[in-house]
PDB file of N, CA and C in Angstrom:
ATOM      1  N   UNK A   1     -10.484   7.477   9.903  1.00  0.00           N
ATOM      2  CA  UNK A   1      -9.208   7.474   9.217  1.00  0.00           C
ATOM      3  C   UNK A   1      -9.076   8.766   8.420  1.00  0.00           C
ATOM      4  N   UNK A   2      -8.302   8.969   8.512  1.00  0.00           N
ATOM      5  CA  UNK A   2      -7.746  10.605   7.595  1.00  0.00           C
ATOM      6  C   UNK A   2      -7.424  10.106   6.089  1.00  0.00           C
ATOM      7  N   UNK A   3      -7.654  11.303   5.243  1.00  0.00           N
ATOM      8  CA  UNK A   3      -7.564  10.838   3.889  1.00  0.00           C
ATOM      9  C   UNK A   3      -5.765  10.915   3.704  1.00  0.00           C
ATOM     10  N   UNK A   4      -6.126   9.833   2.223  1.00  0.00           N
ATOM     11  CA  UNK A   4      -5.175   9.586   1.913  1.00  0.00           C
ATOM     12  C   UNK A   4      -4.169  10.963   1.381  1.00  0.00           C
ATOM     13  N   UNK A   5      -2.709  11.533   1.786  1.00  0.00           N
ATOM     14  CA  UNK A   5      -2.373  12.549   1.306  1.00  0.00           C
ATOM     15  C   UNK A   5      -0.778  12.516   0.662  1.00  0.00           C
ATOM     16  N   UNK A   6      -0.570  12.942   0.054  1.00  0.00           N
ATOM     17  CA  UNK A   6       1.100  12.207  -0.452  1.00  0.00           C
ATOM     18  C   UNK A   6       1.828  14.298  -0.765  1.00  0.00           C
ATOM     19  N   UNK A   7       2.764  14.032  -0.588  1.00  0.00           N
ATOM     20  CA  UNK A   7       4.143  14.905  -0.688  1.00  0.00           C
ATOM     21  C   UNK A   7       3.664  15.300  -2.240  1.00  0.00           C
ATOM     22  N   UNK A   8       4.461  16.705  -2.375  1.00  0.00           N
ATOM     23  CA  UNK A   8       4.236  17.032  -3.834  1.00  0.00           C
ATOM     24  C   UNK A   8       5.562  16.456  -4.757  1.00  0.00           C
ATOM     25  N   UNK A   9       6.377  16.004  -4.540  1.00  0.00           N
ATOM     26  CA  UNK A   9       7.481  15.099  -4.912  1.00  0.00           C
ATOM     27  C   UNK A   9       6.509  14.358  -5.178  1.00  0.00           C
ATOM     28  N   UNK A  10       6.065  13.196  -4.449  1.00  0.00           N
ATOM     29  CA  UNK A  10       5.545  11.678  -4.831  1.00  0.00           C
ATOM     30  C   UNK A  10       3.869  11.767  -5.930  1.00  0.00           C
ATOM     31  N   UNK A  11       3.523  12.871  -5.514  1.00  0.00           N
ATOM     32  CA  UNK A  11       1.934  12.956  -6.066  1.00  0.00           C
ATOM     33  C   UNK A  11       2.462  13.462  -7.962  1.00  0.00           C
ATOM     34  N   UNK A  12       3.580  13.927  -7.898  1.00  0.00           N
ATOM     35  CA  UNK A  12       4.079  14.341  -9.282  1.00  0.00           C
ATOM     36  C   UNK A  12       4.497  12.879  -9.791  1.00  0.00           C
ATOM     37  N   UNK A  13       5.137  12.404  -9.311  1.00  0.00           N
ATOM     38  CA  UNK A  13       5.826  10.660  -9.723  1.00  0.00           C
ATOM     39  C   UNK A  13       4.544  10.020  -9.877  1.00  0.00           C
ATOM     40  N   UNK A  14       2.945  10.143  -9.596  1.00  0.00           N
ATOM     41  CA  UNK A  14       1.802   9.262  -9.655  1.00  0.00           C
ATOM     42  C   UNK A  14       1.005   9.743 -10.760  1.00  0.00           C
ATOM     43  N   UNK A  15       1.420  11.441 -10.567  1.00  0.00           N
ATOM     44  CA  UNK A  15       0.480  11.669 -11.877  1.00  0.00           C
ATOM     45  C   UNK A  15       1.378  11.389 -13.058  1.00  0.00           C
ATOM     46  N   UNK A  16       2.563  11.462 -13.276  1.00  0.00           N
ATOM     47  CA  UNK A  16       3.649  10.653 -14.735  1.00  0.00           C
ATOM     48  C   UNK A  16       3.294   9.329 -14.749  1.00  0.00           C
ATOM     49  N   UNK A  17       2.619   8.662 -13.723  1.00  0.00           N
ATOM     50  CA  UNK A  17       2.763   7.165 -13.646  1.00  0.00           C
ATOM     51  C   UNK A  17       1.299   7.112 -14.314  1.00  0.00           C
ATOM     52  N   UNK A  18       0.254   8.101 -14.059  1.00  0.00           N
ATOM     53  CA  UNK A  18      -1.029   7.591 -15.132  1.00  0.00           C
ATOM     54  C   UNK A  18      -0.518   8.235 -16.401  1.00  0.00           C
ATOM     55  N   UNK A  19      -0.585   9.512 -16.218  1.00  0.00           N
ATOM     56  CA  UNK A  19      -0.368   9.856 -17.584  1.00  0.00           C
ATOM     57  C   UNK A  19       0.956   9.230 -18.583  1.00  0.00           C
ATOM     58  N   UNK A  20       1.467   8.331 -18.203  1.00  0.00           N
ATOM     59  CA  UNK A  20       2.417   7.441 -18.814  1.00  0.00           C
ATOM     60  C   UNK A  20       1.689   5.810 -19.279  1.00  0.00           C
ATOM     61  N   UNK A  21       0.547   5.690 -18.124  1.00  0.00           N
ATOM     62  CA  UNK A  21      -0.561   4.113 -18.382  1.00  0.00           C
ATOM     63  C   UNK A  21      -1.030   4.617 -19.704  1.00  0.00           C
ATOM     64  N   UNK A  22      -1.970   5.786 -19.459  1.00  0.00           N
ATOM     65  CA  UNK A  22      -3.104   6.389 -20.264  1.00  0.00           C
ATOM     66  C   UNK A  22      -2.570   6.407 -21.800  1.00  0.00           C
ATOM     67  N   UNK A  23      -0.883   6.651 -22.008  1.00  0.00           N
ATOM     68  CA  UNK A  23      -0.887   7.405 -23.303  1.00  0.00           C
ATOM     69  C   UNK A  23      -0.601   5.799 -23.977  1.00  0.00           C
ATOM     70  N   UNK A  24       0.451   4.635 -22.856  1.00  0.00           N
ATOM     71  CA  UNK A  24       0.726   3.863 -23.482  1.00  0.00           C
ATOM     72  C   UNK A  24      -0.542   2.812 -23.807  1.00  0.00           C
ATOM     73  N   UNK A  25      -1.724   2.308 -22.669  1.00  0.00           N
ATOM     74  CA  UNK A  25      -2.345   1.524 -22.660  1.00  0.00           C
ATOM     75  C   UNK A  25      -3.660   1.495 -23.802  1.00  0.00           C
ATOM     76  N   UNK A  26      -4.073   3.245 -23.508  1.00  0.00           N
ATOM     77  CA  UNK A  26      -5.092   3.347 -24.077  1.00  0.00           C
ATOM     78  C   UNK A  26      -4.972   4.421 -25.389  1.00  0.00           C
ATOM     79  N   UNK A  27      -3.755   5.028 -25.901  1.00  0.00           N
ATOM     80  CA  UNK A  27      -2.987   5.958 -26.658  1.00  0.00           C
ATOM     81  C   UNK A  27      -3.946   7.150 -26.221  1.00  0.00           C
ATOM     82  N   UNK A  28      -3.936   7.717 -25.308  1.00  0.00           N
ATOM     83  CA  UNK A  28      -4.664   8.776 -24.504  1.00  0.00           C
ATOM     84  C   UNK A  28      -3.737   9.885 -23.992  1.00  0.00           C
ATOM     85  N   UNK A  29      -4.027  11.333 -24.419  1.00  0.00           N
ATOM     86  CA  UNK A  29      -3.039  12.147 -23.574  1.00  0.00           C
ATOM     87  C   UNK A  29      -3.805  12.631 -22.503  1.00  0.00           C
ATOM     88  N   UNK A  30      -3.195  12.404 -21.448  1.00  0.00           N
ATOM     89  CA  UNK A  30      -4.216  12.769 -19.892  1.00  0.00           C
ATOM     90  C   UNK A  30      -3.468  14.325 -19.392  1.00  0.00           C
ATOM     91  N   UNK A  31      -4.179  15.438 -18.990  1.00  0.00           N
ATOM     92  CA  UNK A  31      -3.303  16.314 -18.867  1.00  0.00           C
ATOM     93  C   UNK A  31      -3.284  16.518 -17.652  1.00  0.00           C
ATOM     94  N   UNK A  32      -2.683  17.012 -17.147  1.00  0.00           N
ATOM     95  CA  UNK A  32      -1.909  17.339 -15.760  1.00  0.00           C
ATOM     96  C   UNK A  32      -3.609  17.893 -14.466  1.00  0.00           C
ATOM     97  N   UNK A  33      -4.488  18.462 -15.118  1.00  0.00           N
ATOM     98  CA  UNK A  33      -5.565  19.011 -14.787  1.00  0.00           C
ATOM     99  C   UNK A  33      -6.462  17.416 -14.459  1.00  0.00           C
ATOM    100  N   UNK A  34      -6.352  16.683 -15.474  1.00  0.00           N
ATOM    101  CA  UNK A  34      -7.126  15.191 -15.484  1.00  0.00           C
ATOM    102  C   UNK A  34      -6.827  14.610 -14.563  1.00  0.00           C
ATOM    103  N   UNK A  35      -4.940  14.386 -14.940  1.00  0.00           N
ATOM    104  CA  UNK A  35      -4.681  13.453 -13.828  1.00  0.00           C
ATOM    105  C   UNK A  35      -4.266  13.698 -12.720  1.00  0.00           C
ATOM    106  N   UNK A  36      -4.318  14.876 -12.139  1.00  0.00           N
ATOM    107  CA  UNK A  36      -4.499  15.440 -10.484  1.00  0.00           C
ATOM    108  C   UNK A  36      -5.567  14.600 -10.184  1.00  0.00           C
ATOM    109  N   UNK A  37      -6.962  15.040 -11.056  1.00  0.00           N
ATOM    110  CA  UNK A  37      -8.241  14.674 -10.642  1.00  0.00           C
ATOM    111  C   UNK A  37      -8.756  13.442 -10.536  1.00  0.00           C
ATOM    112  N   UNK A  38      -7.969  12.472 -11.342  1.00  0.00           N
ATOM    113  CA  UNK A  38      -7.917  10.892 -10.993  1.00  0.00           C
ATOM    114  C   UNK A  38      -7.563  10.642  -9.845  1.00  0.00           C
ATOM    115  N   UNK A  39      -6.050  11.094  -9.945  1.00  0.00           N
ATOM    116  CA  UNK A  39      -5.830  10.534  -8.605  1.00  0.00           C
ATOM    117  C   UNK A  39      -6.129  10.845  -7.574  1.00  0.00           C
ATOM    118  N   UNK A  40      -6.781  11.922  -7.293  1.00  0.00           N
ATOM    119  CA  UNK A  40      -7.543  12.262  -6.697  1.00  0.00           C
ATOM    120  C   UNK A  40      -8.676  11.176  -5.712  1.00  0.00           C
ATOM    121  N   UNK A  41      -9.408  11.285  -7.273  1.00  0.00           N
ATOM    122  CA  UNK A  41     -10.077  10.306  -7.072  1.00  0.00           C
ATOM    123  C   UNK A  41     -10.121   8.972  -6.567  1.00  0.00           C
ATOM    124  N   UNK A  42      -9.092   8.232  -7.200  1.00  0.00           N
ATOM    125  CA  UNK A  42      -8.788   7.087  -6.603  1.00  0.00           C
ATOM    126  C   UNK A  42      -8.192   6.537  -5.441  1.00  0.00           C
ATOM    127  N   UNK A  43      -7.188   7.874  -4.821  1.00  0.00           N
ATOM    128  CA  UNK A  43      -6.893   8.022  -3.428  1.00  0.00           C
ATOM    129  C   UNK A  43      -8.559   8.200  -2.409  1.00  0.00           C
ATOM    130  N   UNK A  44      -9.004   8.835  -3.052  1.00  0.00           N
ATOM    131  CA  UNK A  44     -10.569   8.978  -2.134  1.00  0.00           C
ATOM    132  C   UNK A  44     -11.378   7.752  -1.690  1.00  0.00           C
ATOM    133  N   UNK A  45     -11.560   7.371  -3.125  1.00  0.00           N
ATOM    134  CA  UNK A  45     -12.365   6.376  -2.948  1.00  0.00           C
ATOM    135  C   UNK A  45     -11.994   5.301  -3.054  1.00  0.00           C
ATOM    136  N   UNK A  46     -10.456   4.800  -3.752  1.00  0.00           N
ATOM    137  CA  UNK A  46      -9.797   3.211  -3.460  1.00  0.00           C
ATOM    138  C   UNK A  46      -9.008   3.110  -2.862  1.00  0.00           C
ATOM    139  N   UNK A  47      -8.723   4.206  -2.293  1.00  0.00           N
ATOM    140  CA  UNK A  47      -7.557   4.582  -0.927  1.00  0.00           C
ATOM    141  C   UNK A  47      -7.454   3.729  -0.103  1.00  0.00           C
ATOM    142  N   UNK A  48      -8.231   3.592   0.795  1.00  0.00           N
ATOM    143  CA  UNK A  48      -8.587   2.986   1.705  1.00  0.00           C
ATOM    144  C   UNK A  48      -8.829   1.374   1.447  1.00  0.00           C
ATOM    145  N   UNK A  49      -9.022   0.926   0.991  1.00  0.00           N
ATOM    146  CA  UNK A  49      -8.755  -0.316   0.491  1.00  0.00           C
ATOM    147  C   UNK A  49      -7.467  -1.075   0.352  1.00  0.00           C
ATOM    148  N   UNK A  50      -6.683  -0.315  -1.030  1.00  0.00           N
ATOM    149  CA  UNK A  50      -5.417  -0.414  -0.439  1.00  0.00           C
ATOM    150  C   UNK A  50      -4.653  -0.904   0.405  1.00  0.00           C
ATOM    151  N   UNK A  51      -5.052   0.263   1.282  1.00  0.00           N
ATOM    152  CA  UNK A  51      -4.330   0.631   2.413  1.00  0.00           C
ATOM    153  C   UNK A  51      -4.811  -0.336   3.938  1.00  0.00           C
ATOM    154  N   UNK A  52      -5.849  -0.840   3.547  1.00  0.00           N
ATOM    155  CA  UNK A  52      -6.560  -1.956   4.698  1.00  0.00           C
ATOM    156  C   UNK A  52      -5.575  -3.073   4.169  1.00  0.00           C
ATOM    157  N   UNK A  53      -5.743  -3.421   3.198  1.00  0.00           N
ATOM    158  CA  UNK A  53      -5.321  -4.476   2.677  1.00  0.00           C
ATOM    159  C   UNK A  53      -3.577  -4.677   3.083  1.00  0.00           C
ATOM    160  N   UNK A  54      -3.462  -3.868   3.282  1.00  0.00           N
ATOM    161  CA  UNK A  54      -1.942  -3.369   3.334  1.00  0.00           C
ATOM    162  C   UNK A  54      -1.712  -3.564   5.630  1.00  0.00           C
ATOM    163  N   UNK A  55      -2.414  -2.912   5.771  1.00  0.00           N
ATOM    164  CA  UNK A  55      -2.874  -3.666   7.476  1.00  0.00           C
ATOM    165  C   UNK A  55      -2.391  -4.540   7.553  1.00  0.00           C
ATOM    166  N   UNK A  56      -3.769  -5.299   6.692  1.00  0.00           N
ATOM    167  CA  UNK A  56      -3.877  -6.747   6.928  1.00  0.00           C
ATOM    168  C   UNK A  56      -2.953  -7.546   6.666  1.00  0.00           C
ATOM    169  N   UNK A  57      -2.134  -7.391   5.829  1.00  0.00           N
ATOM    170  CA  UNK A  57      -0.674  -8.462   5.464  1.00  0.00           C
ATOM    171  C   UNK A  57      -0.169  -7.986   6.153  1.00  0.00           C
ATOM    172  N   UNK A  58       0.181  -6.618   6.760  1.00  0.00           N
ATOM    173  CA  UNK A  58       1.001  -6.707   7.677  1.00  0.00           C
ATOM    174  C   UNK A  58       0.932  -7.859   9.129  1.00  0.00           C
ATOM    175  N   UNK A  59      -0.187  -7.373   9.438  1.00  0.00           N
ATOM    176  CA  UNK A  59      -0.631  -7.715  10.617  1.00  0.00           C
ATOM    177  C   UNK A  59      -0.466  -9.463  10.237  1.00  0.00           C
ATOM    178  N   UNK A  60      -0.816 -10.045   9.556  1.00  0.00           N
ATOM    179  CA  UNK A  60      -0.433 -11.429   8.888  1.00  0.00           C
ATOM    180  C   UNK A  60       0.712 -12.075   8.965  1.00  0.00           C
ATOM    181  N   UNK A  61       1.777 -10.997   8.694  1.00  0.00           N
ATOM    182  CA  UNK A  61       3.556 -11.407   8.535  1.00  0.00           C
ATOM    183  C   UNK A  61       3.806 -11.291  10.526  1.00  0.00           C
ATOM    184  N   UNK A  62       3.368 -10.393  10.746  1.00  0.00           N
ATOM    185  CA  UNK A  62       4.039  -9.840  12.128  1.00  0.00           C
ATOM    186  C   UNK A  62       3.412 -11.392  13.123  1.00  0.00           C
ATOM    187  N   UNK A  63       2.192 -11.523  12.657  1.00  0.00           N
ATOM    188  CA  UNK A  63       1.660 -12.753  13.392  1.00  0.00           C
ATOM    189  C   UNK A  63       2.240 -14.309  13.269  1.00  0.00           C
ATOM    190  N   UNK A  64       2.750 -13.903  12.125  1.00  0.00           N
ATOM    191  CA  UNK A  64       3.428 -15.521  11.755  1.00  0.00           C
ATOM    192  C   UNK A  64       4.969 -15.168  12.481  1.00  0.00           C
ATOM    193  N   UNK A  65       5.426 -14.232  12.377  1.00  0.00           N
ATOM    194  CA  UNK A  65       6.702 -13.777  12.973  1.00  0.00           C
ATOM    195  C   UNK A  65       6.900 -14.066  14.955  1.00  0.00           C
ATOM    196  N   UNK A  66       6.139 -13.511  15.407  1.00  0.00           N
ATOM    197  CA  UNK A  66       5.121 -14.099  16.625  1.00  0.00           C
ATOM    198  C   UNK A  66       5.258 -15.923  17.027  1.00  0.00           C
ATOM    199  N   UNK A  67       4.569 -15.882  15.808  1.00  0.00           N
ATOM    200  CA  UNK A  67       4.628 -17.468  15.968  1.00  0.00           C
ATOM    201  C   UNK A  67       5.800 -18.572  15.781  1.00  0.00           C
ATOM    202  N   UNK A  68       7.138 -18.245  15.358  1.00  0.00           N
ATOM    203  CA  UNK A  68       8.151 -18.372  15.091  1.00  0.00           C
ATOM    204  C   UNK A  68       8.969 -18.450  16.505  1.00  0.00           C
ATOM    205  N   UNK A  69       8.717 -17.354  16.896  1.00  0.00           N
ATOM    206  CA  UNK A  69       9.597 -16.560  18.110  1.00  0.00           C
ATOM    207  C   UNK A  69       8.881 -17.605  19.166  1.00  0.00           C
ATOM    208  N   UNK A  70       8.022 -17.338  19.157  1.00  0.00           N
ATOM    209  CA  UNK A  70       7.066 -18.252  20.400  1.00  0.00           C
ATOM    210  C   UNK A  70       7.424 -19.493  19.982  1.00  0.00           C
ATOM    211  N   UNK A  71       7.761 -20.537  19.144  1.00  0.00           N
ATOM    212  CA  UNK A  71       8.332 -21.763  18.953  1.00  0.00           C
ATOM    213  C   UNK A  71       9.761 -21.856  20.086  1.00  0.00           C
ATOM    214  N   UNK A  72      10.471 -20.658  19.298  1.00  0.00           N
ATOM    215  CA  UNK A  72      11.837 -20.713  19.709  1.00  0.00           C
ATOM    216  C   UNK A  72      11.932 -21.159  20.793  1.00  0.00           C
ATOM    217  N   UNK A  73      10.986 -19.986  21.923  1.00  0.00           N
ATOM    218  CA  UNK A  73      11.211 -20.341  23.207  1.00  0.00           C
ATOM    219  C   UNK A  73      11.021 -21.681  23.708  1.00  0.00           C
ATOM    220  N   UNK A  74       9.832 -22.286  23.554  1.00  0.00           N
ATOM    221  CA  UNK A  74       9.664 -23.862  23.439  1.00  0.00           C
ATOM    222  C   UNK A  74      10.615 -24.747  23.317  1.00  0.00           C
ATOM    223  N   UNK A  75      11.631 -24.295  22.398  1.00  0.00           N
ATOM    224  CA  UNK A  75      12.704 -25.153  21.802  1.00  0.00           C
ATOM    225  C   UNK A  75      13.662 -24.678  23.359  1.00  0.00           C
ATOM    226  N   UNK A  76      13.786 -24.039  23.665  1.00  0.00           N
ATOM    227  CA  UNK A  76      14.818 -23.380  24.711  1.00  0.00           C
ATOM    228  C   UNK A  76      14.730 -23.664  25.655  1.00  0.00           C
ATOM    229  N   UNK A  77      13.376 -24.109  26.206  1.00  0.00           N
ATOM    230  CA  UNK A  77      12.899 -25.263  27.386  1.00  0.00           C
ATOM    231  C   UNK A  77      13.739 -26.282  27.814  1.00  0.00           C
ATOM    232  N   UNK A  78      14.007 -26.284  29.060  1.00  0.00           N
ATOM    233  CA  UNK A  78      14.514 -27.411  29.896  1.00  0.00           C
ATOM    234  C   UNK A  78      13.585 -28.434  30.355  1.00  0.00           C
ATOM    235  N   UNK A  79      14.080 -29.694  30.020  1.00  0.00           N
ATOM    236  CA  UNK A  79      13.405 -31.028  30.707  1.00  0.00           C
ATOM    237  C   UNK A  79      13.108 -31.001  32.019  1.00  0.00           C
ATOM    238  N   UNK A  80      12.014 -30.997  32.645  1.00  0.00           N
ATOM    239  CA  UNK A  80      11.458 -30.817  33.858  1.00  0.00           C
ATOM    240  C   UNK A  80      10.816 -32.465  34.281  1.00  0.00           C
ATOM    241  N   UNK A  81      11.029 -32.834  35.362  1.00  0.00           N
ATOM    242  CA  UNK A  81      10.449 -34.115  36.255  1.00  0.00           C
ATOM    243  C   UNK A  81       9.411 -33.574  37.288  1.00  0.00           C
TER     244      UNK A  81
END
């Protein structure tokens, strides 16, 4: 799997989004140098997790969706002798 990589638009909206946790949660100023390097980080190494996890419900919904459709047809069946 290829690492996780985001647009410089969206990676700016993630680093305001810690350095906005950090100052409110923990009264912490995180600076722009920090929180590159978090997220960084956490794309590296909890990235992928995530992002499995994120698979997996998919693959979950699409299967129950599947299973729906495949009823239908059942229902659409003609009485056979």
């Amino acid at each position: 799997m290829s690492s996780i990589k985001f647009d410089t638009q969206k990676k700016t909206l993630l680093i305001q989004k810690l350095q906005a946790y950090f100052m409110k949660e923990l009264d912490f100023e995180l600076g722009q140098f920090d929180s590159e390097f978090l997220l960084d980080f956490i794309s590296e190494e909890l990235g992928a997790y995530y992002y499995n996890q994120g698979l997996s419900d998919a693959q979950n919904l699409l299967q129950q969706k599947i299973e729906i459709i495949t009823e239908g047809f059942y229902e659409l069946e003609k009485v056979t002798i």
